[in-house]
C-alpha atoms as a PDB file:
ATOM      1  CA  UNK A   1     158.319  86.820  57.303  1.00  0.00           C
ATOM      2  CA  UNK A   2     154.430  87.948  57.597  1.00  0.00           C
ATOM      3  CA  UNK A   3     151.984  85.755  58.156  1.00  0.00           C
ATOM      4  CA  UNK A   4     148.806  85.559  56.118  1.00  0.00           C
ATOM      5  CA  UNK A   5     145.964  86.606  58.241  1.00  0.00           C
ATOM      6  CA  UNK A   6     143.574  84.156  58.057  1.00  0.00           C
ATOM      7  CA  UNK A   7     140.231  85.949  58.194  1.00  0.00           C
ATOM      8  CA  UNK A   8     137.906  83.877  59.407  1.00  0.00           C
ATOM      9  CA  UNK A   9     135.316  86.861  60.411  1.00  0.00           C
ATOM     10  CA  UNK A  10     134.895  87.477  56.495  1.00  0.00           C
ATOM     11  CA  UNK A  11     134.827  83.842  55.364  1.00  0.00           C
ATOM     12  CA  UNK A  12     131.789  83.575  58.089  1.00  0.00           C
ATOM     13  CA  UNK A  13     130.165  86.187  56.007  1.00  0.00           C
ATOM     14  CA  UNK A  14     130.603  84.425  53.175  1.00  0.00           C
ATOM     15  CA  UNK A  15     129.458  81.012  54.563  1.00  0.00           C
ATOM     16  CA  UNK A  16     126.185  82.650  56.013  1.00  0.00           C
ATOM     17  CA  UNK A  17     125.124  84.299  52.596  1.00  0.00           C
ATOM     18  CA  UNK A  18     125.280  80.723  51.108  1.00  0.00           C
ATOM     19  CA  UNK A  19     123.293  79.056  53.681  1.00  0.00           C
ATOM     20  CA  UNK A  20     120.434  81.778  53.596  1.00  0.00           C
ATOM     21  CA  UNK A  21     119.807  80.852  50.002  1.00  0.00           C
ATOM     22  CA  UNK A  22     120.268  76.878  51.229  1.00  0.00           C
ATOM     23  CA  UNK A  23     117.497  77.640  54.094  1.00  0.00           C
ATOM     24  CA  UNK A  24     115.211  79.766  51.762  1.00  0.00           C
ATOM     25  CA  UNK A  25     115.654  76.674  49.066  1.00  0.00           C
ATOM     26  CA  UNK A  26     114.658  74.264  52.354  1.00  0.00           C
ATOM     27  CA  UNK A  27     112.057  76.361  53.336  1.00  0.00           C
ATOM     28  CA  UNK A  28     110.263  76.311  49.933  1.00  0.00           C
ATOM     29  CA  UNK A  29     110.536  72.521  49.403  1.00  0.00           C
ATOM     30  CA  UNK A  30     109.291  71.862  52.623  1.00  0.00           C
ATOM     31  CA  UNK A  31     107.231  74.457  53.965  1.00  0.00           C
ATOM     32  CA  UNK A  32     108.791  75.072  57.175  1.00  0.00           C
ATOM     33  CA  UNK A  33     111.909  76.952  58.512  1.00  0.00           C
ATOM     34  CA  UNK A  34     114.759  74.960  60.263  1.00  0.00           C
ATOM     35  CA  UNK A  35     114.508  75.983  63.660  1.00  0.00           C
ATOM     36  CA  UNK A  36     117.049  76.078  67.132  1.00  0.00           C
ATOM     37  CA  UNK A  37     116.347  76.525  70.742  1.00  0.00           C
ATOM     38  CA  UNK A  38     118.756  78.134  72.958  1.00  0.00           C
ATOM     39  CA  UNK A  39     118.681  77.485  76.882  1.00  0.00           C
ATOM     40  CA  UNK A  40     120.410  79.761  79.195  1.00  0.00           C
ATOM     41  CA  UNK A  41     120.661  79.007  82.292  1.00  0.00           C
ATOM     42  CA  UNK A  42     121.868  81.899  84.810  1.00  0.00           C
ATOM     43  CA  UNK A  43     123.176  85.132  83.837  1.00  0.00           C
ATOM     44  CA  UNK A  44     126.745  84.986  83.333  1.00  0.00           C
ATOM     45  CA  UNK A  45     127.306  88.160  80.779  1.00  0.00           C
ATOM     46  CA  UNK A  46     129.930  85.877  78.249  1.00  0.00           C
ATOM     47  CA  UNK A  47     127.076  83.424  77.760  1.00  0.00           C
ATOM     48  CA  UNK A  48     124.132  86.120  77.426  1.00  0.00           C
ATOM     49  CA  UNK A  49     126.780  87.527  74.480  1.00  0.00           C
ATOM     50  CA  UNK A  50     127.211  84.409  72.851  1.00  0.00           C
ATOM     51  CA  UNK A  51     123.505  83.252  72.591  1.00  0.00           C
ATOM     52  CA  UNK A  52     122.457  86.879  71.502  1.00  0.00           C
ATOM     53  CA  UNK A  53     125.408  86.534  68.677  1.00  0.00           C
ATOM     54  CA  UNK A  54     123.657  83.089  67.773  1.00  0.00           C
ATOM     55  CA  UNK A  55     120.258  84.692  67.413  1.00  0.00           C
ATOM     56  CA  UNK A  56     121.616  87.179  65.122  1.00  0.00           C
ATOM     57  CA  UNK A  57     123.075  84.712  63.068  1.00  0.00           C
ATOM     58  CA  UNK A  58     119.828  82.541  62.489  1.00  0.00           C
ATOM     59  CA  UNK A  59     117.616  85.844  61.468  1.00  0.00           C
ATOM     60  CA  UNK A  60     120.528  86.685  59.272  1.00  0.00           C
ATOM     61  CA  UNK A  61     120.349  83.139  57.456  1.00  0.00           C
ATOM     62  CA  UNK A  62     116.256  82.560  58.060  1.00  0.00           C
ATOM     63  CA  UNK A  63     116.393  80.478  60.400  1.00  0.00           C
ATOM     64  CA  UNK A  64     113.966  80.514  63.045  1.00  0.00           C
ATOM     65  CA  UNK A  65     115.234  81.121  67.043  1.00  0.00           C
ATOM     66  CA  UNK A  66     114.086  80.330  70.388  1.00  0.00           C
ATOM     67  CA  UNK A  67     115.492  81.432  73.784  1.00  0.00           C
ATOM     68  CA  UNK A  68     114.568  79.517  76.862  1.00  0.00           C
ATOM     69  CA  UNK A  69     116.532  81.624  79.448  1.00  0.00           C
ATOM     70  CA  UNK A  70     116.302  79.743  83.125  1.00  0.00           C
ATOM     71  CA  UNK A  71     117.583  81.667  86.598  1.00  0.00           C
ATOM     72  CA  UNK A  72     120.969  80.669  87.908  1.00  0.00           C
ATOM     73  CA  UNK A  73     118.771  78.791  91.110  1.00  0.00           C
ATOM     74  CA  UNK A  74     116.990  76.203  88.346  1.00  0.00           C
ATOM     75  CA  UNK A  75     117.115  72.772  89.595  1.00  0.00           C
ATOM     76  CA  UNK A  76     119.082  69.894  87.419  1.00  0.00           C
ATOM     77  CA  UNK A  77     115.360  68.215  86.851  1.00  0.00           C
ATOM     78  CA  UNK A  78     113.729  71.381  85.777  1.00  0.00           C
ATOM     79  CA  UNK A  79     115.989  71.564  83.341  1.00  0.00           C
ATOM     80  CA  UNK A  80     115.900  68.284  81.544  1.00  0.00           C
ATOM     81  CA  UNK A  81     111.967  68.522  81.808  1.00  0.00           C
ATOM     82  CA  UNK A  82     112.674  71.696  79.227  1.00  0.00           C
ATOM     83  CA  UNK A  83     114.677  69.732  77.087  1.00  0.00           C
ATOM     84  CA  UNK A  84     112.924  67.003  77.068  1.00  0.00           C
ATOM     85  CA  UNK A  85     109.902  68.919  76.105  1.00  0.00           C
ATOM     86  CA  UNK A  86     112.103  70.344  73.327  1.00  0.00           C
ATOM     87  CA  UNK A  87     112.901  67.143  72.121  1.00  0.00           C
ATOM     88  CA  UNK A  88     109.283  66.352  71.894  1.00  0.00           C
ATOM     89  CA  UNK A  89     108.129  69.309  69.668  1.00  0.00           C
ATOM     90  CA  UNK A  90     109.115  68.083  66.132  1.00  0.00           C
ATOM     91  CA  UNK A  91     108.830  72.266  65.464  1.00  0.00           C
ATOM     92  CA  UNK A  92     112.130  72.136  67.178  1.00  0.00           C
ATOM     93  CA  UNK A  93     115.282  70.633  64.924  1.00  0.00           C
ATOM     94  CA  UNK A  94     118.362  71.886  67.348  1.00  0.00           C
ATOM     95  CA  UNK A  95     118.801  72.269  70.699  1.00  0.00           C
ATOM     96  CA  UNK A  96     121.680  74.389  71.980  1.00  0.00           C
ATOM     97  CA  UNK A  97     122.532  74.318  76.119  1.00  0.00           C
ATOM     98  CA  UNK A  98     125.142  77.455  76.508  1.00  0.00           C
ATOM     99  CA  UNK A  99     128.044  76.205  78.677  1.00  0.00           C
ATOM    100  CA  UNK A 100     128.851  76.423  81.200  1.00  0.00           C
ATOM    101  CA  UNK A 101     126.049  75.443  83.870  1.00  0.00           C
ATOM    102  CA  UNK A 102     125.644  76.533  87.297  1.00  0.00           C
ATOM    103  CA  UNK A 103     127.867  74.311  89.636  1.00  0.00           C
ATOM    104  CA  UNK A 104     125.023  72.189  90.895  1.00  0.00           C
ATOM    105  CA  UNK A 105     124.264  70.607  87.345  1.00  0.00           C
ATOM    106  CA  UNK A 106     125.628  67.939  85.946  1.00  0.00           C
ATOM    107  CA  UNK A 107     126.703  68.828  82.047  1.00  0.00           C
ATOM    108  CA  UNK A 108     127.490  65.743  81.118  1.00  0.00           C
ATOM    109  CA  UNK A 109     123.724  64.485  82.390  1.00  0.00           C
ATOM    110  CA  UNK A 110     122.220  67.466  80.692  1.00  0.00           C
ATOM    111  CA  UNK A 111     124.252  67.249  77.195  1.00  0.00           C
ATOM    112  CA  UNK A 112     123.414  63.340  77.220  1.00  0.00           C
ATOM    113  CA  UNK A 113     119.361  64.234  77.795  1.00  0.00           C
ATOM    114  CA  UNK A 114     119.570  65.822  74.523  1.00  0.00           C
ATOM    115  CA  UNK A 115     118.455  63.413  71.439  1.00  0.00           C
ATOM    116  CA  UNK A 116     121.313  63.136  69.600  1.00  0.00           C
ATOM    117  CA  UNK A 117     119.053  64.168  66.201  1.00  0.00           C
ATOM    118  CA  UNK A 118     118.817  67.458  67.712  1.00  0.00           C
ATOM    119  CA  UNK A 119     122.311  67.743  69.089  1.00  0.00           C
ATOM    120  CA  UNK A 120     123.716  70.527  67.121  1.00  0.00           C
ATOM    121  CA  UNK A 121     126.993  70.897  69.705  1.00  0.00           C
ATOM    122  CA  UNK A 122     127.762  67.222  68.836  1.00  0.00           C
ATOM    123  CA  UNK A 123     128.333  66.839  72.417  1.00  0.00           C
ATOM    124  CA  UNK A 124     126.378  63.846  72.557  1.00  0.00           C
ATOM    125  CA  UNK A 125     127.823  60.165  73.511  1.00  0.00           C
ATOM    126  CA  UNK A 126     126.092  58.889  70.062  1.00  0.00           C
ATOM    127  CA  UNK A 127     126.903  61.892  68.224  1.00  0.00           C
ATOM    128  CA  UNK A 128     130.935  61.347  69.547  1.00  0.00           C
ATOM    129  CA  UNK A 129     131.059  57.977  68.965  1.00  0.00           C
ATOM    130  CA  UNK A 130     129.620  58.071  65.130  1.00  0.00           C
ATOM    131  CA  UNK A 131     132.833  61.219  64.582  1.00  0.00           C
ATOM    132  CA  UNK A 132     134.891  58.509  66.311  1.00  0.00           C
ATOM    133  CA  UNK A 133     133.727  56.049  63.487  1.00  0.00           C
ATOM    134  CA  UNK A 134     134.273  58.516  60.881  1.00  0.00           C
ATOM    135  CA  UNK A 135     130.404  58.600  59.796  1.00  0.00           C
ATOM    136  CA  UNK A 136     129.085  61.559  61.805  1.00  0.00           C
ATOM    137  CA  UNK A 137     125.634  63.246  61.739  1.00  0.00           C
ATOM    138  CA  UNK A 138     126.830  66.403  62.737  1.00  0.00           C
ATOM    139  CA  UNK A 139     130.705  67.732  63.464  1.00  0.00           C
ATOM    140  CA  UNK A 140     131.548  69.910  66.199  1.00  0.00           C
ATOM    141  CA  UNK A 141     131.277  73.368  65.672  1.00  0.00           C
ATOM    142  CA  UNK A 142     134.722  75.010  66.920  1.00  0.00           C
ATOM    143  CA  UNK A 143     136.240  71.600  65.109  1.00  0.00           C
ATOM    144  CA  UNK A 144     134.600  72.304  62.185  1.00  0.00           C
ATOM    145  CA  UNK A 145     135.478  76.224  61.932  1.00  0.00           C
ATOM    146  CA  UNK A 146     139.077  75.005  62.243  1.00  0.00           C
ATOM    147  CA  UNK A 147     138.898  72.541  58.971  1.00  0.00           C
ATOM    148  CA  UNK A 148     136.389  74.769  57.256  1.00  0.00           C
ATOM    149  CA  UNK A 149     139.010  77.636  57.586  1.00  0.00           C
ATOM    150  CA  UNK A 150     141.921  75.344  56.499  1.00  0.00           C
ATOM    151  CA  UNK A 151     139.937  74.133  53.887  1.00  0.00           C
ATOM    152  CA  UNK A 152     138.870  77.442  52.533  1.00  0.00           C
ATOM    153  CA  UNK A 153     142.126  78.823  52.556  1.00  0.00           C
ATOM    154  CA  UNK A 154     143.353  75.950  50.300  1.00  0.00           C
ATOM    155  CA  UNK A 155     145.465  75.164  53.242  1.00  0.00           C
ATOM    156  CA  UNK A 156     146.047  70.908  52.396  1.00  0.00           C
ATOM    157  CA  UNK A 157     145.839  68.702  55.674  1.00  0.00           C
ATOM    158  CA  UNK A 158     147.423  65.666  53.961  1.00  0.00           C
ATOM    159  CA  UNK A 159     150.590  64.586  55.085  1.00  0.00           C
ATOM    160  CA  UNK A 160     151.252  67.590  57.145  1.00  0.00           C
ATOM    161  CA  UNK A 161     151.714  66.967  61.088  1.00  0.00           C
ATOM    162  CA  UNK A 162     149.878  68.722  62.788  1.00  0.00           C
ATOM    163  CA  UNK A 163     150.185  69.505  66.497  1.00  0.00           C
ATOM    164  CA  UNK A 164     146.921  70.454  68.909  1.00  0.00           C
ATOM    165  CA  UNK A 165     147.772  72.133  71.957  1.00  0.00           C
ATOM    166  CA  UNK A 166     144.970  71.015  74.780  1.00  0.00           C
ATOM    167  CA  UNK A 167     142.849  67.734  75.107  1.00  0.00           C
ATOM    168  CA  UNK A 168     139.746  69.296  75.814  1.00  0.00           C
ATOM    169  CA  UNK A 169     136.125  66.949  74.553  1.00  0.00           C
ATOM    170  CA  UNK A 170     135.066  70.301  72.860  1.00  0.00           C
ATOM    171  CA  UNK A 171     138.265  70.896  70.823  1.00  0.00           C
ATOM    172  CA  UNK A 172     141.275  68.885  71.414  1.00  0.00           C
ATOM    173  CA  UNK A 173     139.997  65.596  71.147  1.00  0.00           C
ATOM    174  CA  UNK A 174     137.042  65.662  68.503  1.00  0.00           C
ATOM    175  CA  UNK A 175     139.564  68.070  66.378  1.00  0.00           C
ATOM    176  CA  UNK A 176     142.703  65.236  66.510  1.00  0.00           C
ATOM    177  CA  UNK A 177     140.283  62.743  65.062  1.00  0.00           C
ATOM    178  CA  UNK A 178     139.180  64.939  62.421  1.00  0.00           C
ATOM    179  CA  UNK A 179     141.963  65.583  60.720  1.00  0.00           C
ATOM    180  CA  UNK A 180     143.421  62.411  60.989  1.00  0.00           C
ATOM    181  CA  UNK A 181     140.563  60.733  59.214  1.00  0.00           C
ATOM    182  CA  UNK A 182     140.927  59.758  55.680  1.00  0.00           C
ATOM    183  CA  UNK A 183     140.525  62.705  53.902  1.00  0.00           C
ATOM    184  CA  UNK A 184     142.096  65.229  56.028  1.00  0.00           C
ATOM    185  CA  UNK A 185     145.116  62.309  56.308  1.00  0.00           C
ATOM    186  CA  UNK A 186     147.168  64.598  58.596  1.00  0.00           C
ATOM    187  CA  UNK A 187     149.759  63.104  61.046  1.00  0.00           C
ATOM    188  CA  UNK A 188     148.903  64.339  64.379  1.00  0.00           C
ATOM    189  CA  UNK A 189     150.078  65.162  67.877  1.00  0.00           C
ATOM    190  CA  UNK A 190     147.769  65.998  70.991  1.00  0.00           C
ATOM    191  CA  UNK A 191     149.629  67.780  73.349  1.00  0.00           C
ATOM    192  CA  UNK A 192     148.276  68.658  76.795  1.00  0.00           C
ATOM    193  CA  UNK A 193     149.289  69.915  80.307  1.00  0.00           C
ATOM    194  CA  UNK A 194     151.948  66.548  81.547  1.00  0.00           C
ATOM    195  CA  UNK A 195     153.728  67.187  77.405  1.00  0.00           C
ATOM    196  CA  UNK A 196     157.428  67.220  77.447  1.00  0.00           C
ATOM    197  CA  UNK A 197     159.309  69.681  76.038  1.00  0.00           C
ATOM    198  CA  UNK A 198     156.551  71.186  74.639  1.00  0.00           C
ATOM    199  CA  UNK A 199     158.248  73.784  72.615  1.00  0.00           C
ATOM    200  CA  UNK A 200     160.529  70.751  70.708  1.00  0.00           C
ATOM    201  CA  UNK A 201     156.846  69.302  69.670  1.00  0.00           C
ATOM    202  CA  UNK A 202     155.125  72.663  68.560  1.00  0.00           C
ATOM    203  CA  UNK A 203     158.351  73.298  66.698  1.00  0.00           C
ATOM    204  CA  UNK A 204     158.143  70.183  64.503  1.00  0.00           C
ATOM    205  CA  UNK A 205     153.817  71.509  63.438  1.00  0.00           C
ATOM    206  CA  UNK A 206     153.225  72.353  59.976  1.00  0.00           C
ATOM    207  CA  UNK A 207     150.132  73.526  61.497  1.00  0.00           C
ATOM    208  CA  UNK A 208     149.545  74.625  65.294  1.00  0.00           C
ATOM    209  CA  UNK A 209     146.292  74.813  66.507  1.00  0.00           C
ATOM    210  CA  UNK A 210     146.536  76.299  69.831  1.00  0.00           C
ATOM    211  CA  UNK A 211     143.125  75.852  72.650  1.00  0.00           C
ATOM    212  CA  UNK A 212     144.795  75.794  75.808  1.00  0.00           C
ATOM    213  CA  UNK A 213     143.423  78.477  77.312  1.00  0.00           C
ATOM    214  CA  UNK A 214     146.435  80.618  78.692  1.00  0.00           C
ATOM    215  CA  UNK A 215     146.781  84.266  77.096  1.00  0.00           C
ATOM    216  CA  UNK A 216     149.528  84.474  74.806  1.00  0.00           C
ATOM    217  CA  UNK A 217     150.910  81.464  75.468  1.00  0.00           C
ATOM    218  CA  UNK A 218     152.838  80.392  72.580  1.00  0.00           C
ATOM    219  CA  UNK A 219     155.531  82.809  71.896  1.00  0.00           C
ATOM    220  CA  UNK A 220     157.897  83.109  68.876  1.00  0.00           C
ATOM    221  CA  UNK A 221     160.672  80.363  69.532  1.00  0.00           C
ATOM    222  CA  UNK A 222     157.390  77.750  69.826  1.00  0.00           C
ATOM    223  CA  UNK A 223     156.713  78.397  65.989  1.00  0.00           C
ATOM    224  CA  UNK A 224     158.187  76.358  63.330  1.00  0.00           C
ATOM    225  CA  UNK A 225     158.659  78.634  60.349  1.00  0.00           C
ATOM    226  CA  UNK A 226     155.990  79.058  57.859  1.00  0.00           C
ATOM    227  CA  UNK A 227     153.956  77.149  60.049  1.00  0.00           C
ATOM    228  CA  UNK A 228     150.399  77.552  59.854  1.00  0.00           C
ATOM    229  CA  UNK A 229     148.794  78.543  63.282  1.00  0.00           C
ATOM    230  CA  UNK A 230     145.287  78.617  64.541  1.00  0.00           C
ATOM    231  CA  UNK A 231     144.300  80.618  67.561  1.00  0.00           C
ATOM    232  CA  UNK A 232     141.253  79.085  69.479  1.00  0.00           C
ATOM    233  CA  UNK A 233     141.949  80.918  72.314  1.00  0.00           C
ATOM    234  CA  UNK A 234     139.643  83.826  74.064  1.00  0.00           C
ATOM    235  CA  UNK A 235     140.755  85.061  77.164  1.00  0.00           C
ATOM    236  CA  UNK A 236     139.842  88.477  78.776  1.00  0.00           C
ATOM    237  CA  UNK A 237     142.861  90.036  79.929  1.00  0.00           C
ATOM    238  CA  UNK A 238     143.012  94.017  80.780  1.00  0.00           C
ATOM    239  CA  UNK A 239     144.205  94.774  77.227  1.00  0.00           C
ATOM    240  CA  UNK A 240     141.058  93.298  76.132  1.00  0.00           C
ATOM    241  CA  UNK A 241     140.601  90.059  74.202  1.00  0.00           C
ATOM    242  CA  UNK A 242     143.433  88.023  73.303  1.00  0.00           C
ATOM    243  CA  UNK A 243     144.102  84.297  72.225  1.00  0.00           C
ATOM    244  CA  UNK A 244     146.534  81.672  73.536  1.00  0.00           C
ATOM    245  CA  UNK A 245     149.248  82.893  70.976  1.00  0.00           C
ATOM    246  CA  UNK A 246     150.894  85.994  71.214  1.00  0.00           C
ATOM    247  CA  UNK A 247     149.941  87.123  67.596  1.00  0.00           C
ATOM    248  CA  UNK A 248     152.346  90.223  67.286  1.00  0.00           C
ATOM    249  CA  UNK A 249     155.201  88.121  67.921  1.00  0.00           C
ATOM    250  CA  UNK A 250     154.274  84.989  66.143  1.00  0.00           C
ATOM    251  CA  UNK A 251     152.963  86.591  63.262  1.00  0.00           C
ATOM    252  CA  UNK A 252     156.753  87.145  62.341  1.00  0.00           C
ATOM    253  CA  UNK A 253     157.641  83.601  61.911  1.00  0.00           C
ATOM    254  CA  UNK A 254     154.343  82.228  61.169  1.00  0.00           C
ATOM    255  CA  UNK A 255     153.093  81.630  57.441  1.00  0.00           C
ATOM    256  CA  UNK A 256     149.376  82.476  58.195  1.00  0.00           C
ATOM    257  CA  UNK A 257     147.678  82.878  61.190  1.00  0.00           C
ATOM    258  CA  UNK A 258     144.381  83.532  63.008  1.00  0.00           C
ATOM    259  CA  UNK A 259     143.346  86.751  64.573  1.00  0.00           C
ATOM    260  CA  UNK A 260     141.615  86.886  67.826  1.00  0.00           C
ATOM    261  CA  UNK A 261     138.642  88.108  67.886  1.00  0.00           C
ATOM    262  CA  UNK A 262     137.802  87.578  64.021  1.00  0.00           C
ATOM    263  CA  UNK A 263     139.599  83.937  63.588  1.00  0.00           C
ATOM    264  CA  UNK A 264     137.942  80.875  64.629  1.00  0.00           C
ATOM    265  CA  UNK A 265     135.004  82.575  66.747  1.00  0.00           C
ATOM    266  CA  UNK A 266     132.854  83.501  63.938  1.00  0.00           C
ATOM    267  CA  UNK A 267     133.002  80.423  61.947  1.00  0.00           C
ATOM    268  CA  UNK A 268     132.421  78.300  64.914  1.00  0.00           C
ATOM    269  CA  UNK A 269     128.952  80.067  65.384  1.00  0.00           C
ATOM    270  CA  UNK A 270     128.366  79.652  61.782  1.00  0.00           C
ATOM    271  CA  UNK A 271     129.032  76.056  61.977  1.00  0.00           C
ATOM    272  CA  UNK A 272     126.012  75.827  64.361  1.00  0.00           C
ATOM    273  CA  UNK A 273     123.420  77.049  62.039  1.00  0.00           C
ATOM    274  CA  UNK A 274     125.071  74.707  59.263  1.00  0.00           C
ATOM    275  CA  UNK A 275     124.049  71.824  62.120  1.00  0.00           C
ATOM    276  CA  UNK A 276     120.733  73.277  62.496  1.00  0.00           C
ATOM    277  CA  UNK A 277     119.999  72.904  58.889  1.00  0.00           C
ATOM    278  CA  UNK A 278     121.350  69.353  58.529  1.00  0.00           C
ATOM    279  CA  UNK A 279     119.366  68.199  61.870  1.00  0.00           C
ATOM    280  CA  UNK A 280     116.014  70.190  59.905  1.00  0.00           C
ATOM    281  CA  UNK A 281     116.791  68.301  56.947  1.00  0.00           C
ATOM    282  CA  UNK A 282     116.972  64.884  58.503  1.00  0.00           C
ATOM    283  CA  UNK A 283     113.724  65.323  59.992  1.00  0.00           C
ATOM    284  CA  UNK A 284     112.111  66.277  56.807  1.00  0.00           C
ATOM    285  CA  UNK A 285     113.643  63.216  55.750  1.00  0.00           C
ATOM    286  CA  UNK A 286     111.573  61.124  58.512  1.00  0.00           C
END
């Protein structure tokens, strides 16, 4: 068997081309561009490539970009003064923190100082609680990129067990409740770290989503076959980039499968500027 590569690099393409005419529609009802501010704090060279790939994305689509970029040494109350100037200027409809923060601030302090209108992560208490409740304002981007990319690859949820490998509050978790909500109506399995017999579990997944990670971790005999596996992963190993499933070998049992890069990375920035244009939206609505 090969598996289907799921694309999700061209699918992002596809998504961005029909939000730019969404944003220009926005733009001429209301006069304004959606706009997001990025705040970097240090220089860590990942995070500098992630917020200059997020830039890109909102001139591609028309919507308008700030970056507020801070020196590693900023204190924890310099930086909530900037956001909570940010969340003051009503020019201002998202407000993006790039993870992770120097040692000596407190994320979870800085994520909850954003208002959770202008919490286009979804990181926010509020903003968790309301996905928890199944009425959310805004999904979580790397979430979302995995149901979009399901969803646009007429892959059905319903019924189908799925099994998430890692627990994590920025996949794991906000994913599981996802697609178990009506709708998606999958049957699903969290695994994490204390899991036993891991491989018995993974085996039984009509889909795998993997975000554990560990580079190549799930190998062939993990893979249920014709499963449908997603690849979260991104590790930098000295072969260059690779996920937490080791694609070559898995892509011989698999039914589809992500590619990493070019999977779940570029939809999950795309996801953002979707946010950004629902958080620009609700403040045109008052």
């Amino acid at each position: 068997m090969t598996a289907t590569i799921l694309d999700g690099k061209s699918l992002a393409q596809q998504i961005r081309r029909e939000l730019a005419l969404e944003v220009a529609q926005f733009q001429s009802l209301h006069g304004f561009q959606p706009a997001l501010a990025a705040v970097l704090v240090g220089d860590d060279p990942a995070s500098e490539v992630y917020v200059r790939n997020k830039r890109r994305d909102c001139q591609e689509v028309g919507i308008a970009s700030q970056l507020h970029p801070l020196p590693a040494a900023t204190s924890q109350a310099d930086l909530l003064a900037l956001i909570q100037q940010l969340n003051g200027n009503p020019q201002i409809h998202g407000i993006l923190v790039q993870l992770p923060l120097p040692k000596h601030i407190e994320t979870e302090r800085v994520l909850e100082a954003i208002h959770p209108g202008k919490d286009v992560d979804a990181f926010h208490p509020e903003n968790v609680g309301r996905l928890v409740q199944g009425r959310p304002v805004f999904l979580p981007c790397t979430p979302h990129a995995v149901v979009e990319l399901l969803k646009r690859n007429d892959i059905s949820t319903s019924g189908k067990h799925a099994v998430i490998l890692g627990r994590s509050d920025i996949v794991g978790k906000p994913l599981a409740i996802m697609l178990a909500q009506k709708g998606a109506d999958a049957t699903v399995t969290l695994c994490h770290s204390r899991t036993r017999d891991l491989p018995a579990i993974t085996r039984q997944a009509d889909i795998l989503v993997v975000a554990i990670g560990k580079p190549n971790f799930v190998t062939f005999d993990m893979v249920q076959p014709g499963a449908v596996v997603v690849d979260v992963g991104i590790n930098r190993t000295e072969a260059g980039l690779v996920g937490d499933v080791d694609y070559l070998a898995v892509s011989a049992i698999a039914g589809a499968i992500t590619p990493v890069p070019g999977g779940v990375g570029p939809l999950t920035r795309v996801m953002l500027l979707m946010n950004t244009l629902a958080a620009a939206r609700r403040s045109s609505e008052g």
